[in-house]
PDBML (XML) file of the C-alpha atoms, coordinates in Angstrom:
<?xml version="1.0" encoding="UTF-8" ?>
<PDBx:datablock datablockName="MODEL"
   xmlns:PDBx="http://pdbml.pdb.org/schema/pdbx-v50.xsd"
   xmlns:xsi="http://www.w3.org/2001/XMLSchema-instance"
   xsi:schemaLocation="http://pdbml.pdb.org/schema/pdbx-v50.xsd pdbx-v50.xsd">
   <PDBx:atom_siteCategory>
      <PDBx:atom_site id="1">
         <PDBx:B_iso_or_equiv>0.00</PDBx:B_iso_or_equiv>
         <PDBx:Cartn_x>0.000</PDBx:Cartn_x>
         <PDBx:Cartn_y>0.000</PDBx:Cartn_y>
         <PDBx:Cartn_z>0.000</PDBx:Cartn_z>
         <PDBx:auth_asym_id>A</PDBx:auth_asym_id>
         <PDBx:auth_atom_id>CA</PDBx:auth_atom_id>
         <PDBx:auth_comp_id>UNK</PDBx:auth_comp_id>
         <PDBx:auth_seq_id>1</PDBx:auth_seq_id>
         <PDBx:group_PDB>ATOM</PDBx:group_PDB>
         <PDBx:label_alt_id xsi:nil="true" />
         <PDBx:label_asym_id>A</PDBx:label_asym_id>
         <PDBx:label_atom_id>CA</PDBx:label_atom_id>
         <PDBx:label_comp_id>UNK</PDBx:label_comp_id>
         <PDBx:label_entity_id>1</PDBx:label_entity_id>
         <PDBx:label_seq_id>1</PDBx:label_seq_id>
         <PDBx:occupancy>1.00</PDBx:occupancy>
         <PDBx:pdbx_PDB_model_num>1</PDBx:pdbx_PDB_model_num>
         <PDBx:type_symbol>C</PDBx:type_symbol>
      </PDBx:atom_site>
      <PDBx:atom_site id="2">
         <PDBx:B_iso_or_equiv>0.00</PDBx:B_iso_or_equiv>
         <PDBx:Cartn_x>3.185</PDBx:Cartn_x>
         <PDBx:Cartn_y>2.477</PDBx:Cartn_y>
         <PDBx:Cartn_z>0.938</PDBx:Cartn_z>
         <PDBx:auth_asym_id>A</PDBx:auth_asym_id>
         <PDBx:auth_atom_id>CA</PDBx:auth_atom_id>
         <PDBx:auth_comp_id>UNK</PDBx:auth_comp_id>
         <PDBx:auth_seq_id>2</PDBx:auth_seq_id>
         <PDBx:group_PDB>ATOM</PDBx:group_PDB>
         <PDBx:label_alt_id xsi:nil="true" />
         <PDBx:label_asym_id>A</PDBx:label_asym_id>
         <PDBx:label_atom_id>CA</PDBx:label_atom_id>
         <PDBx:label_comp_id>UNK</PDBx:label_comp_id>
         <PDBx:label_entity_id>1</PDBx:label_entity_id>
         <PDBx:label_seq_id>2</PDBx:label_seq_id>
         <PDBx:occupancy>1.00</PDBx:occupancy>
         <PDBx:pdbx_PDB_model_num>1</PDBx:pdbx_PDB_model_num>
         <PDBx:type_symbol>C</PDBx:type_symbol>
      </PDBx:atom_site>
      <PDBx:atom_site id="3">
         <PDBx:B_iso_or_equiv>0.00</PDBx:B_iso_or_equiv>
         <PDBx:Cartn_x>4.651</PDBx:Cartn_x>
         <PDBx:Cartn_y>1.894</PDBx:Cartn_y>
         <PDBx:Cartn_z>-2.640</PDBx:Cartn_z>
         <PDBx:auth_asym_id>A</PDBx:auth_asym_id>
         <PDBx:auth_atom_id>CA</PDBx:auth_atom_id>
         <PDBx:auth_comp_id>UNK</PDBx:auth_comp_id>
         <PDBx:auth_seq_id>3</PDBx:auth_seq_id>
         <PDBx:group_PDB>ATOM</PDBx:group_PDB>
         <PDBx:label_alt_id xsi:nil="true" />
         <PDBx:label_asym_id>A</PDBx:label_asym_id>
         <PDBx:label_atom_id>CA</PDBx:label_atom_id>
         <PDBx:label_comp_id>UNK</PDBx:label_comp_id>
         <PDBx:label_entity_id>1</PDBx:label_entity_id>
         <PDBx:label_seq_id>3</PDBx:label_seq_id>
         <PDBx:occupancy>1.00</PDBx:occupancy>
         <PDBx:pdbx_PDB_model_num>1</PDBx:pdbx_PDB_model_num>
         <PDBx:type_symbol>C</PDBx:type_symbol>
      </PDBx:atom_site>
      <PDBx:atom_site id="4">
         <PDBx:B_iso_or_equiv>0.00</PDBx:B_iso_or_equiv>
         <PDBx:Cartn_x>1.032</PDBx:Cartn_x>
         <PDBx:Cartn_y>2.494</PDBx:Cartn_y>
         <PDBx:Cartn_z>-4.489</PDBx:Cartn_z>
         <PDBx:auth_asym_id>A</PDBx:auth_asym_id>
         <PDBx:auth_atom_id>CA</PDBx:auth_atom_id>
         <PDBx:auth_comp_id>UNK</PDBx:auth_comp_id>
         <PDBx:auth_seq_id>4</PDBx:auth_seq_id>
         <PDBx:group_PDB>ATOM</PDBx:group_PDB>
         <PDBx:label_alt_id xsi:nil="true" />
         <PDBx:label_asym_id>A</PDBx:label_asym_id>
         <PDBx:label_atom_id>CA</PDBx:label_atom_id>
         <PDBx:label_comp_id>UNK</PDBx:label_comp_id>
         <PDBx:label_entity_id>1</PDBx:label_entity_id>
         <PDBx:label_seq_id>4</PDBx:label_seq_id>
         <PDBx:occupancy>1.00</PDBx:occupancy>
         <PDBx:pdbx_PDB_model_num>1</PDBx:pdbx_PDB_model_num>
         <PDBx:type_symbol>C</PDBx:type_symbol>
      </PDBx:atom_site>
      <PDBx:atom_site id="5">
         <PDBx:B_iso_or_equiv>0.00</PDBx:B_iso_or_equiv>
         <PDBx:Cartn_x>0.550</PDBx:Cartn_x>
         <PDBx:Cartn_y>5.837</PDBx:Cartn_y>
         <PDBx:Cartn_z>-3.465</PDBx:Cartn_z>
         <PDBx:auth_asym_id>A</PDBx:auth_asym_id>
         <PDBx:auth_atom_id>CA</PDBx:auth_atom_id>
         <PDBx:auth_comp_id>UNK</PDBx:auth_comp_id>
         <PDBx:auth_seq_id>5</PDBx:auth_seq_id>
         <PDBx:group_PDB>ATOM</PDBx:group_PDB>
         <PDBx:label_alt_id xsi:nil="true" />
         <PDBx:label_asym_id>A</PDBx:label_asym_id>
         <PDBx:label_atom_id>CA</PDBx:label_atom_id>
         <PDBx:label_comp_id>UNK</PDBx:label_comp_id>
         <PDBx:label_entity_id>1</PDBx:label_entity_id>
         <PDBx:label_seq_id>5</PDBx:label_seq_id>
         <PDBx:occupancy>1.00</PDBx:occupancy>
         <PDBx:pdbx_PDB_model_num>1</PDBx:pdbx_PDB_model_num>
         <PDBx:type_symbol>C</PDBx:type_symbol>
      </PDBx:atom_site>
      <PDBx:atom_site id="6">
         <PDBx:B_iso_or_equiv>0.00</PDBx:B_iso_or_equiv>
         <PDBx:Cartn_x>1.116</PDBx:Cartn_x>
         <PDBx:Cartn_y>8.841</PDBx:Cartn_y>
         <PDBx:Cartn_z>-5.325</PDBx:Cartn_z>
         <PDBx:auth_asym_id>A</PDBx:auth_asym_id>
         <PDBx:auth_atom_id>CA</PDBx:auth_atom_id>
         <PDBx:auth_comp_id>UNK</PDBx:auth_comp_id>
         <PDBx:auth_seq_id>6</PDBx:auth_seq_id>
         <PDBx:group_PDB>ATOM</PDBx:group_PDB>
         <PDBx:label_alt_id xsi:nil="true" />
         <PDBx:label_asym_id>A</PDBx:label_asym_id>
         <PDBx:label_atom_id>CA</PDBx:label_atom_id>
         <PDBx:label_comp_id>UNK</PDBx:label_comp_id>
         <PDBx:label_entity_id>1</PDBx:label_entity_id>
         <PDBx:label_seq_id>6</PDBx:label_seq_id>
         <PDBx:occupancy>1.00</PDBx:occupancy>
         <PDBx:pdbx_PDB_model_num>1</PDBx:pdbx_PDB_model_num>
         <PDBx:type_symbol>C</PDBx:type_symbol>
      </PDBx:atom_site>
      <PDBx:atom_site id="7">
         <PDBx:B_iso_or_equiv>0.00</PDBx:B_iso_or_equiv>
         <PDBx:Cartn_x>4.929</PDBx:Cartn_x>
         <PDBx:Cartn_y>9.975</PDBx:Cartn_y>
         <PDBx:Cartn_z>-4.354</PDBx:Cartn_z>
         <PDBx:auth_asym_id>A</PDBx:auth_asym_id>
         <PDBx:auth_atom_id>CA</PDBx:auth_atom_id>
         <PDBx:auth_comp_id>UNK</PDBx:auth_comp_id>
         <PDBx:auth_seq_id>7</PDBx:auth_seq_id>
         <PDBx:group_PDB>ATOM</PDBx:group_PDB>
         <PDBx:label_alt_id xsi:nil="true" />
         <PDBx:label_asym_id>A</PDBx:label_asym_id>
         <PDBx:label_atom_id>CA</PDBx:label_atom_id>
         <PDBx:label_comp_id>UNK</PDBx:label_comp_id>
         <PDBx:label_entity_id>1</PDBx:label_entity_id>
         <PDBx:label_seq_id>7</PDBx:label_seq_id>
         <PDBx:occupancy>1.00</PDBx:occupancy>
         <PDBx:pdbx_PDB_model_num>1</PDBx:pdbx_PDB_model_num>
         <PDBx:type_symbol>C</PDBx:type_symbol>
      </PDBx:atom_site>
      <PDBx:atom_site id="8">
         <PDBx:B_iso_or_equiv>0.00</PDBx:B_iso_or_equiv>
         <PDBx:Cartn_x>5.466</PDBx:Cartn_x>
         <PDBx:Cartn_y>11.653</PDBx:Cartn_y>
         <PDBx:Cartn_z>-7.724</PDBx:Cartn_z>
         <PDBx:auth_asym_id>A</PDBx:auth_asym_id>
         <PDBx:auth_atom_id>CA</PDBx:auth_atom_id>
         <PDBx:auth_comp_id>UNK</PDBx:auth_comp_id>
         <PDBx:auth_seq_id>8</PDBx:auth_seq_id>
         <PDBx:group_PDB>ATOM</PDBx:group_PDB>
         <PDBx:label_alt_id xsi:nil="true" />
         <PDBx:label_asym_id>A</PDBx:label_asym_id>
         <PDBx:label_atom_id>CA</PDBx:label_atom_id>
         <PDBx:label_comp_id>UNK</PDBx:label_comp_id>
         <PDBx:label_entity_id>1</PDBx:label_entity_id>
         <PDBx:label_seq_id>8</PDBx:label_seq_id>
         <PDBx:occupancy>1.00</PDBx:occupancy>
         <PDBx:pdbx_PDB_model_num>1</PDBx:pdbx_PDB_model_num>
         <PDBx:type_symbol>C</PDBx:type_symbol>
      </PDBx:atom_site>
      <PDBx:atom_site id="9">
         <PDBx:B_iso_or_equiv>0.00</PDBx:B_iso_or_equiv>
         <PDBx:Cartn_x>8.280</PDBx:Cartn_x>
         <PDBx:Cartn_y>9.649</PDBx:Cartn_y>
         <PDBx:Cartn_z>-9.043</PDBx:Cartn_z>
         <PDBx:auth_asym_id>A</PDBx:auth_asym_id>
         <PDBx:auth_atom_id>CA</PDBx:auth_atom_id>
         <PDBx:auth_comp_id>UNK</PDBx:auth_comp_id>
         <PDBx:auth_seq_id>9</PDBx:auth_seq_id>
         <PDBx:group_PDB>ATOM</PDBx:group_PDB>
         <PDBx:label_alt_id xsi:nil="true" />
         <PDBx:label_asym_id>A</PDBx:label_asym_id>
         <PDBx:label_atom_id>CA</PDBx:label_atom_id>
         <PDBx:label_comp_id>UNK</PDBx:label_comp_id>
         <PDBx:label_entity_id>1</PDBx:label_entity_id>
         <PDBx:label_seq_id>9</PDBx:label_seq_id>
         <PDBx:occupancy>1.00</PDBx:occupancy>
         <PDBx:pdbx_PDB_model_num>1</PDBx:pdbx_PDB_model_num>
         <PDBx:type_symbol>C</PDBx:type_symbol>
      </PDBx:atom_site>
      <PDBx:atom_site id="10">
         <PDBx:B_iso_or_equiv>0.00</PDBx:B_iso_or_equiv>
         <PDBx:Cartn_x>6.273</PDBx:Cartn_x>
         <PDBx:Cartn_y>6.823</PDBx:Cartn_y>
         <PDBx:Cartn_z>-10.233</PDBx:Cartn_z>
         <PDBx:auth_asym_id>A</PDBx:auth_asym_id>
         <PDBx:auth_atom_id>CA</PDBx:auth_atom_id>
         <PDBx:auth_comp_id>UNK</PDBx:auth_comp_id>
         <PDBx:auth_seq_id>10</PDBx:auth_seq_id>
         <PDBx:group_PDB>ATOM</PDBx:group_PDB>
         <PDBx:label_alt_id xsi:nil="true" />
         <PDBx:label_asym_id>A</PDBx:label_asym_id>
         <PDBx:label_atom_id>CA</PDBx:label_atom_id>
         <PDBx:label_comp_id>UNK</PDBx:label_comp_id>
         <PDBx:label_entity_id>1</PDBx:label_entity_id>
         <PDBx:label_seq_id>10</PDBx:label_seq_id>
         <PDBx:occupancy>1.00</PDBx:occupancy>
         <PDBx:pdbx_PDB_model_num>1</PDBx:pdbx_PDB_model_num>
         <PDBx:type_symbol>C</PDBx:type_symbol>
      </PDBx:atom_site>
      <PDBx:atom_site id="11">
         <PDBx:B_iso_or_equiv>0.00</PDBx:B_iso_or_equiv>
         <PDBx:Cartn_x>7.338</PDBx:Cartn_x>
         <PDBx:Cartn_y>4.696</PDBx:Cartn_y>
         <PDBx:Cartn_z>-12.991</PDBx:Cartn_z>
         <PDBx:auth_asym_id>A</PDBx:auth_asym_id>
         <PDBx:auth_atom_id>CA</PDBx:auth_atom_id>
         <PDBx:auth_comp_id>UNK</PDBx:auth_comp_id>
         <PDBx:auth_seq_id>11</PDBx:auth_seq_id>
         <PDBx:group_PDB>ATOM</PDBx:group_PDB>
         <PDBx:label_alt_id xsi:nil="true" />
         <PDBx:label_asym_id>A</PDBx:label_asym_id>
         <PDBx:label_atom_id>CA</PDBx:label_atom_id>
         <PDBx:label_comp_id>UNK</PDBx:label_comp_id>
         <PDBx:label_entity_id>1</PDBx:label_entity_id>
         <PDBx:label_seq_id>11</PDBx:label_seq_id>
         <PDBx:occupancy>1.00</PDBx:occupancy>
         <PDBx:pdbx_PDB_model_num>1</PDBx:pdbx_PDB_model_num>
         <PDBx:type_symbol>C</PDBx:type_symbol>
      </PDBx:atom_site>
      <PDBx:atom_site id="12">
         <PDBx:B_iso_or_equiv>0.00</PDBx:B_iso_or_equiv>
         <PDBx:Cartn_x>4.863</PDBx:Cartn_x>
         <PDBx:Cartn_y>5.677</PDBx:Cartn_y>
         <PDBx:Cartn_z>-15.016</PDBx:Cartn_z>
         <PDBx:auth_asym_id>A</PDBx:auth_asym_id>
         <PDBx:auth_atom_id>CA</PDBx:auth_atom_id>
         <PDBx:auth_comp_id>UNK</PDBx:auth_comp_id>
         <PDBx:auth_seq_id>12</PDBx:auth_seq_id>
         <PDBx:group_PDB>ATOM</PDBx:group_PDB>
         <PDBx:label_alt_id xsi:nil="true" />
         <PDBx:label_asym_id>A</PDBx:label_asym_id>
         <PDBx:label_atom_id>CA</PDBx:label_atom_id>
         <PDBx:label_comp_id>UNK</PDBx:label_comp_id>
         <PDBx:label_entity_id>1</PDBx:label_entity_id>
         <PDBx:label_seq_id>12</PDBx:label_seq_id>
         <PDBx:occupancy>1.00</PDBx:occupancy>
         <PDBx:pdbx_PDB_model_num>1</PDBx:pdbx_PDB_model_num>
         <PDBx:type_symbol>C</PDBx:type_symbol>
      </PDBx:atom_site>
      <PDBx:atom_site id="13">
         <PDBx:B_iso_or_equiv>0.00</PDBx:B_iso_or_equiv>
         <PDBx:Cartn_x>4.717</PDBx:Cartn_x>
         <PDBx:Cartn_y>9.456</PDBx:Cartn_y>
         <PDBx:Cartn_z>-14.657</PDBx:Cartn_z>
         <PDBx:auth_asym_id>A</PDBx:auth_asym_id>
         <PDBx:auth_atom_id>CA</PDBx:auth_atom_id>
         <PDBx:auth_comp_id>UNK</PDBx:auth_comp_id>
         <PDBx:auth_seq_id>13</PDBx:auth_seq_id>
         <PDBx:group_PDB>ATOM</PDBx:group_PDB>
         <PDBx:label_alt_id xsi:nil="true" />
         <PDBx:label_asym_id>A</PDBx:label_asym_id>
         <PDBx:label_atom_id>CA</PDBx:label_atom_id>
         <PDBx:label_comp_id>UNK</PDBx:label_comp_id>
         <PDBx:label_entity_id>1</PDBx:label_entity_id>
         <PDBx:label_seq_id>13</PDBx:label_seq_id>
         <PDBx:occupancy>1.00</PDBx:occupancy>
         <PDBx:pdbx_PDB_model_num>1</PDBx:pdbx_PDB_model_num>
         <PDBx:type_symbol>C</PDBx:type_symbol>
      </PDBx:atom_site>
      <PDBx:atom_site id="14">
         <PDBx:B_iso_or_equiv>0.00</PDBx:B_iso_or_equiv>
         <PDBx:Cartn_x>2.671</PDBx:Cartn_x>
         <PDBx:Cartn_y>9.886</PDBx:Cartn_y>
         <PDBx:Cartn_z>-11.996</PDBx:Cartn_z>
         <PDBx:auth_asym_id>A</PDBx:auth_asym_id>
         <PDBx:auth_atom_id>CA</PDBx:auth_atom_id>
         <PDBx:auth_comp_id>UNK</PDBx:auth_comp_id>
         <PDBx:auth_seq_id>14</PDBx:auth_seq_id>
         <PDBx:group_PDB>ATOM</PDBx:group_PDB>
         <PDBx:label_alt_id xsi:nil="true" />
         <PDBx:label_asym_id>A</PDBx:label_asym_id>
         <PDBx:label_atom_id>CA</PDBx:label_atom_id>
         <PDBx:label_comp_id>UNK</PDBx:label_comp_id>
         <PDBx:label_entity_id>1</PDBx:label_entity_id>
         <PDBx:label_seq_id>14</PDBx:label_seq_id>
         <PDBx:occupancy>1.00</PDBx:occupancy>
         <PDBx:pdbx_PDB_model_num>1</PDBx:pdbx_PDB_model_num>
         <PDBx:type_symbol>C</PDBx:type_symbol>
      </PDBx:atom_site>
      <PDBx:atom_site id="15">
         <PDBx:B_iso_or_equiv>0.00</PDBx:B_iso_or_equiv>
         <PDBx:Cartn_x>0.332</PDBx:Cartn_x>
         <PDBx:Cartn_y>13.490</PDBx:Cartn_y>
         <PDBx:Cartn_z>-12.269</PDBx:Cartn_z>
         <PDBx:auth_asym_id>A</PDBx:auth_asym_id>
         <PDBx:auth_atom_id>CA</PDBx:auth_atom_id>
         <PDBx:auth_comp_id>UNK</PDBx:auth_comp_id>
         <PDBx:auth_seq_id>15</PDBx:auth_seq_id>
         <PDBx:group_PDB>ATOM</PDBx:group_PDB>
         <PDBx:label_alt_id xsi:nil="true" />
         <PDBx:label_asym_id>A</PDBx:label_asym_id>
         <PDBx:label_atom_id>CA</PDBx:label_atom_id>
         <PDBx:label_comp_id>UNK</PDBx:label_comp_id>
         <PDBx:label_entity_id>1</PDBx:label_entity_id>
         <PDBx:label_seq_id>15</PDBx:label_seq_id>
         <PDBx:occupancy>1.00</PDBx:occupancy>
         <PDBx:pdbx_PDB_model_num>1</PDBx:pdbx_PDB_model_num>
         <PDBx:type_symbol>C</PDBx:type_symbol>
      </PDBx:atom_site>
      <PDBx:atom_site id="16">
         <PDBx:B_iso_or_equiv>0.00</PDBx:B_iso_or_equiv>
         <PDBx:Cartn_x>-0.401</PDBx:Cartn_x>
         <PDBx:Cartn_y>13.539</PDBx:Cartn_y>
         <PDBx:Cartn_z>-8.271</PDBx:Cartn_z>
         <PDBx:auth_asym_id>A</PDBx:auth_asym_id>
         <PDBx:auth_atom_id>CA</PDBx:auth_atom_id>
         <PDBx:auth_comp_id>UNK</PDBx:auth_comp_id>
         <PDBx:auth_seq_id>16</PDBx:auth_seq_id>
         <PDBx:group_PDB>ATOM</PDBx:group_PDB>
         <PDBx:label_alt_id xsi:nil="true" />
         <PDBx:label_asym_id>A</PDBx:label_asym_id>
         <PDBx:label_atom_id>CA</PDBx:label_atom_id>
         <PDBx:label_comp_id>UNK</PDBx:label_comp_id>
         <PDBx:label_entity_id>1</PDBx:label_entity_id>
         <PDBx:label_seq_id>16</PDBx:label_seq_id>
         <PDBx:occupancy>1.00</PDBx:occupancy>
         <PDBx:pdbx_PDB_model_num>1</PDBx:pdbx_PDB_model_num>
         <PDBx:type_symbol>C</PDBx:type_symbol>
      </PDBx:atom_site>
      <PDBx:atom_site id="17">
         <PDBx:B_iso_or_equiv>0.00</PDBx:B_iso_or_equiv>
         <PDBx:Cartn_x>-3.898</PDBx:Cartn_x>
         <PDBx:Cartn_y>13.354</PDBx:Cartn_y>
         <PDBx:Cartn_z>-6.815</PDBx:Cartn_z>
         <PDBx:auth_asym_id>A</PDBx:auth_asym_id>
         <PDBx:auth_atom_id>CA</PDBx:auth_atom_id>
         <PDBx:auth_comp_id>UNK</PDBx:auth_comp_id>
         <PDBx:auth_seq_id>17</PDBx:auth_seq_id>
         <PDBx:group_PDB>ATOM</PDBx:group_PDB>
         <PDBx:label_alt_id xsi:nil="true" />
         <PDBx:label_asym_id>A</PDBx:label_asym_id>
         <PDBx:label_atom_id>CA</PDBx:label_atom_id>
         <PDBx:label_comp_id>UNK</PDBx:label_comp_id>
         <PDBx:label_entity_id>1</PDBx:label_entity_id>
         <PDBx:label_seq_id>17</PDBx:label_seq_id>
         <PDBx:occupancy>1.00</PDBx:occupancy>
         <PDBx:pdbx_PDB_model_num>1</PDBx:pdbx_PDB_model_num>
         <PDBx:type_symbol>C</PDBx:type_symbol>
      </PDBx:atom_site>
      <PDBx:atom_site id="18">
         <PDBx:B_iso_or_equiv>0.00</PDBx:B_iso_or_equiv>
         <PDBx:Cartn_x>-6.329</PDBx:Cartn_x>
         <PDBx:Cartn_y>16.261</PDBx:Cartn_y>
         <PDBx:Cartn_z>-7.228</PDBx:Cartn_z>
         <PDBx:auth_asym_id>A</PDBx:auth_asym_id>
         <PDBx:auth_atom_id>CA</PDBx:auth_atom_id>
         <PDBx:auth_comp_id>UNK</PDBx:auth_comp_id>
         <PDBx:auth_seq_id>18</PDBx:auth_seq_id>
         <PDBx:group_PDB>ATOM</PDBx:group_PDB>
         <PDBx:label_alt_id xsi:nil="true" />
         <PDBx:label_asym_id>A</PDBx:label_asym_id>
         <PDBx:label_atom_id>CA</PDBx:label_atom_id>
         <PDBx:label_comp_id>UNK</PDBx:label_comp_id>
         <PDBx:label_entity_id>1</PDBx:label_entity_id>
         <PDBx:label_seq_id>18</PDBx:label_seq_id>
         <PDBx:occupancy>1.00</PDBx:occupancy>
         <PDBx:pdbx_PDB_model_num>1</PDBx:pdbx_PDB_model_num>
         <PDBx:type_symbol>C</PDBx:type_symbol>
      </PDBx:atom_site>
      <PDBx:atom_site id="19">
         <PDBx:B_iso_or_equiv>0.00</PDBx:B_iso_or_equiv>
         <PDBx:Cartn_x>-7.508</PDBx:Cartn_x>
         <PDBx:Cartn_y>17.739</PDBx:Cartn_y>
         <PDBx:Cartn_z>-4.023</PDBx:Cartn_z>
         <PDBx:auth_asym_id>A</PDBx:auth_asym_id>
         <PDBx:auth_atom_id>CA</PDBx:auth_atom_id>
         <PDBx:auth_comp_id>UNK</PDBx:auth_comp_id>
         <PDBx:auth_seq_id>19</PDBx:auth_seq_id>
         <PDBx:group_PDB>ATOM</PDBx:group_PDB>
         <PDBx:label_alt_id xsi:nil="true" />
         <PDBx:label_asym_id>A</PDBx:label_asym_id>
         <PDBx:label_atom_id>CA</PDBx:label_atom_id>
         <PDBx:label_comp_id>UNK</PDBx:label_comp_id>
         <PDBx:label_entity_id>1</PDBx:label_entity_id>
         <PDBx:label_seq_id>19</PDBx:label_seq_id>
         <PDBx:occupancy>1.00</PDBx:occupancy>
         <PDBx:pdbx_PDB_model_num>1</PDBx:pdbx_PDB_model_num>
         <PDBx:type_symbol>C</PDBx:type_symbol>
      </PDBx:atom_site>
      <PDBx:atom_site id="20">
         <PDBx:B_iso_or_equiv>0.00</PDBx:B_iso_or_equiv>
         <PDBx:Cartn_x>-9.817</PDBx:Cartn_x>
         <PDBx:Cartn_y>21.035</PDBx:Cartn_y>
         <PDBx:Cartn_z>-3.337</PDBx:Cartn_z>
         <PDBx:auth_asym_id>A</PDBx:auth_asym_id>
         <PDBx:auth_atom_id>CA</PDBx:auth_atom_id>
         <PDBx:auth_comp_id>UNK</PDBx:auth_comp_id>
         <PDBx:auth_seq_id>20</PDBx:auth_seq_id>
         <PDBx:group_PDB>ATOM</PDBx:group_PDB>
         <PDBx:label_alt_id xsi:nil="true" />
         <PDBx:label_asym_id>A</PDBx:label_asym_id>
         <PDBx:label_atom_id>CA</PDBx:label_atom_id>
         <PDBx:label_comp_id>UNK</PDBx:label_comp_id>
         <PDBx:label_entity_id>1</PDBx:label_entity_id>
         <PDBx:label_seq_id>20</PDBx:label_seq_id>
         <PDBx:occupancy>1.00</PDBx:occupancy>
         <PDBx:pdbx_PDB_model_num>1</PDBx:pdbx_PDB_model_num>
         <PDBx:type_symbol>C</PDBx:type_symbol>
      </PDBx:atom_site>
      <PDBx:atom_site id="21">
         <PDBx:B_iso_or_equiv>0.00</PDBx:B_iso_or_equiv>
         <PDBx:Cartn_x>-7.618</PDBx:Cartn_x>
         <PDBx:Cartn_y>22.634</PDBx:Cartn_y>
         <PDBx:Cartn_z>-1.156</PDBx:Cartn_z>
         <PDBx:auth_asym_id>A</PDBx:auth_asym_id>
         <PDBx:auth_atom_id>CA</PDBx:auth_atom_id>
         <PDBx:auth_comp_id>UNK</PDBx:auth_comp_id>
         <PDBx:auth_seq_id>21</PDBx:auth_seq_id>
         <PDBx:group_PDB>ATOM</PDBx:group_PDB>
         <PDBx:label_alt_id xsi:nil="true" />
         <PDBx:label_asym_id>A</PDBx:label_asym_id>
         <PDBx:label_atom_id>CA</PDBx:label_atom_id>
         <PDBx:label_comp_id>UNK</PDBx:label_comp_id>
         <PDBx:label_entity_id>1</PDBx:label_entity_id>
         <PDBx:label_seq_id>21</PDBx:label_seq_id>
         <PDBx:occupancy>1.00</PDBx:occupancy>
         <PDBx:pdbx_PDB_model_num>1</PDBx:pdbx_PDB_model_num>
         <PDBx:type_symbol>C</PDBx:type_symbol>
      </PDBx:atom_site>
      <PDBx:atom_site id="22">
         <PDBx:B_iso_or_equiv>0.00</PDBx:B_iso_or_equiv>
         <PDBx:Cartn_x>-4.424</PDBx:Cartn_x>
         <PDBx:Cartn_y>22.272</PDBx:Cartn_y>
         <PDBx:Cartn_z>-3.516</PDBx:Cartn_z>
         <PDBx:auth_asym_id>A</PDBx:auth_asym_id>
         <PDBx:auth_atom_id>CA</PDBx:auth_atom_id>
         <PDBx:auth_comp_id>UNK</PDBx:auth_comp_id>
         <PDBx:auth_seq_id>22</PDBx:auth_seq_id>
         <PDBx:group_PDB>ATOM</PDBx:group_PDB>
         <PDBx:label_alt_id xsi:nil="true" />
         <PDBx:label_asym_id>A</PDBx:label_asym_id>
         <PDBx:label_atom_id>CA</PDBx:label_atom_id>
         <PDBx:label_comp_id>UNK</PDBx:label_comp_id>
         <PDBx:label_entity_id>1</PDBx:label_entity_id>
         <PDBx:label_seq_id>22</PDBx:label_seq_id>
         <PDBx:occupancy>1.00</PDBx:occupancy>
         <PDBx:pdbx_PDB_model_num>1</PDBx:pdbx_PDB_model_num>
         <PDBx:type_symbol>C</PDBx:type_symbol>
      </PDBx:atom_site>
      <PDBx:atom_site id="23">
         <PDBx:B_iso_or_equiv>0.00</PDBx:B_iso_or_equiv>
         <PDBx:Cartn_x>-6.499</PDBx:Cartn_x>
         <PDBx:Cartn_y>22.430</PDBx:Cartn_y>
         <PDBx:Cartn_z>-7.091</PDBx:Cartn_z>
         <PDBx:auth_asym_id>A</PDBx:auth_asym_id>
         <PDBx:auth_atom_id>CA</PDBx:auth_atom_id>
         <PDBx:auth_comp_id>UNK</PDBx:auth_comp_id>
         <PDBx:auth_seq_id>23</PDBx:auth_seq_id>
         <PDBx:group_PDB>ATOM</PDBx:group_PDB>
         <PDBx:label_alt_id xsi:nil="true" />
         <PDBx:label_asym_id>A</PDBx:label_asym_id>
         <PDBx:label_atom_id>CA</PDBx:label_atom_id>
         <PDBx:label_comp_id>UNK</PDBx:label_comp_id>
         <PDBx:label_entity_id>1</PDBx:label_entity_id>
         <PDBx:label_seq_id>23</PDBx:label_seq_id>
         <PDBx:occupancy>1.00</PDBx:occupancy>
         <PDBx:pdbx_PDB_model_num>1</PDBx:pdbx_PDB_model_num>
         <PDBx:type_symbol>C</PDBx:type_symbol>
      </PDBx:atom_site>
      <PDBx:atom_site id="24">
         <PDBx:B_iso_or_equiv>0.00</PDBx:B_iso_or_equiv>
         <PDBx:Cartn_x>-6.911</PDBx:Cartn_x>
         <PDBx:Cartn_y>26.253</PDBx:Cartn_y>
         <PDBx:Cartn_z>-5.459</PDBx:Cartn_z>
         <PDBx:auth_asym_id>A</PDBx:auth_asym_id>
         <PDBx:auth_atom_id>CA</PDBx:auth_atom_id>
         <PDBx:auth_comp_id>UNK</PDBx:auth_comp_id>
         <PDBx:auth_seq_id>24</PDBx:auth_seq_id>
         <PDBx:group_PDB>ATOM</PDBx:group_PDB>
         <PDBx:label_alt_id xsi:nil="true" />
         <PDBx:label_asym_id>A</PDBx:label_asym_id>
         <PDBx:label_atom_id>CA</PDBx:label_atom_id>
         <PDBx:label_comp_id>UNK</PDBx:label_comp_id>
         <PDBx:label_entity_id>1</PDBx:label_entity_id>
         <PDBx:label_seq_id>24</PDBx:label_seq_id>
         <PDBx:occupancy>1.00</PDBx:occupancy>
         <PDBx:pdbx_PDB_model_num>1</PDBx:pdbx_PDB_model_num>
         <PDBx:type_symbol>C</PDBx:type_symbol>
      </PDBx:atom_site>
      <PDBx:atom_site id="25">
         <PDBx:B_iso_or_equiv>0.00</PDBx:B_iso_or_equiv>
         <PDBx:Cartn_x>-3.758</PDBx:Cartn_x>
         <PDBx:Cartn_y>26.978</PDBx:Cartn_y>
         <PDBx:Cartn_z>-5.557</PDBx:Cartn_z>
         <PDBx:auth_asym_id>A</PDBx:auth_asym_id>
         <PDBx:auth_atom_id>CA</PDBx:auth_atom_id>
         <PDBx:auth_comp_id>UNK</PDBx:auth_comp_id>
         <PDBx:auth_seq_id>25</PDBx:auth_seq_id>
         <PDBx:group_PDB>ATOM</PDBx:group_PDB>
         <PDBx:label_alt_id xsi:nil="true" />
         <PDBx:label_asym_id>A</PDBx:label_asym_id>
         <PDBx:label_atom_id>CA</PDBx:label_atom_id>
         <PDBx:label_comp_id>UNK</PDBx:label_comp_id>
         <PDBx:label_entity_id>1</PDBx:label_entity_id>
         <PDBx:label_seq_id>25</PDBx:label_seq_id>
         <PDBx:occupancy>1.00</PDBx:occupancy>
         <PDBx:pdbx_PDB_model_num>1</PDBx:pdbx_PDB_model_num>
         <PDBx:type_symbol>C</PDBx:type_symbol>
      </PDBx:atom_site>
   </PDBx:atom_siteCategory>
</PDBx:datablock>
């Protein structure tokens, strides 16, 4: 579960998780 989330430097080019507070700024 530790390795799945989104730490940015994902194999694939990860794009990070959209939330409210951050899509703001």
């Amino acid at each position: 579960l530790a390795i799945s989330l989104p730490s940015g430097n994902a194999m694939f080019g990860n794009d990070g998780v959209e939330i409210r507070g951050c899509t703001v700024l």
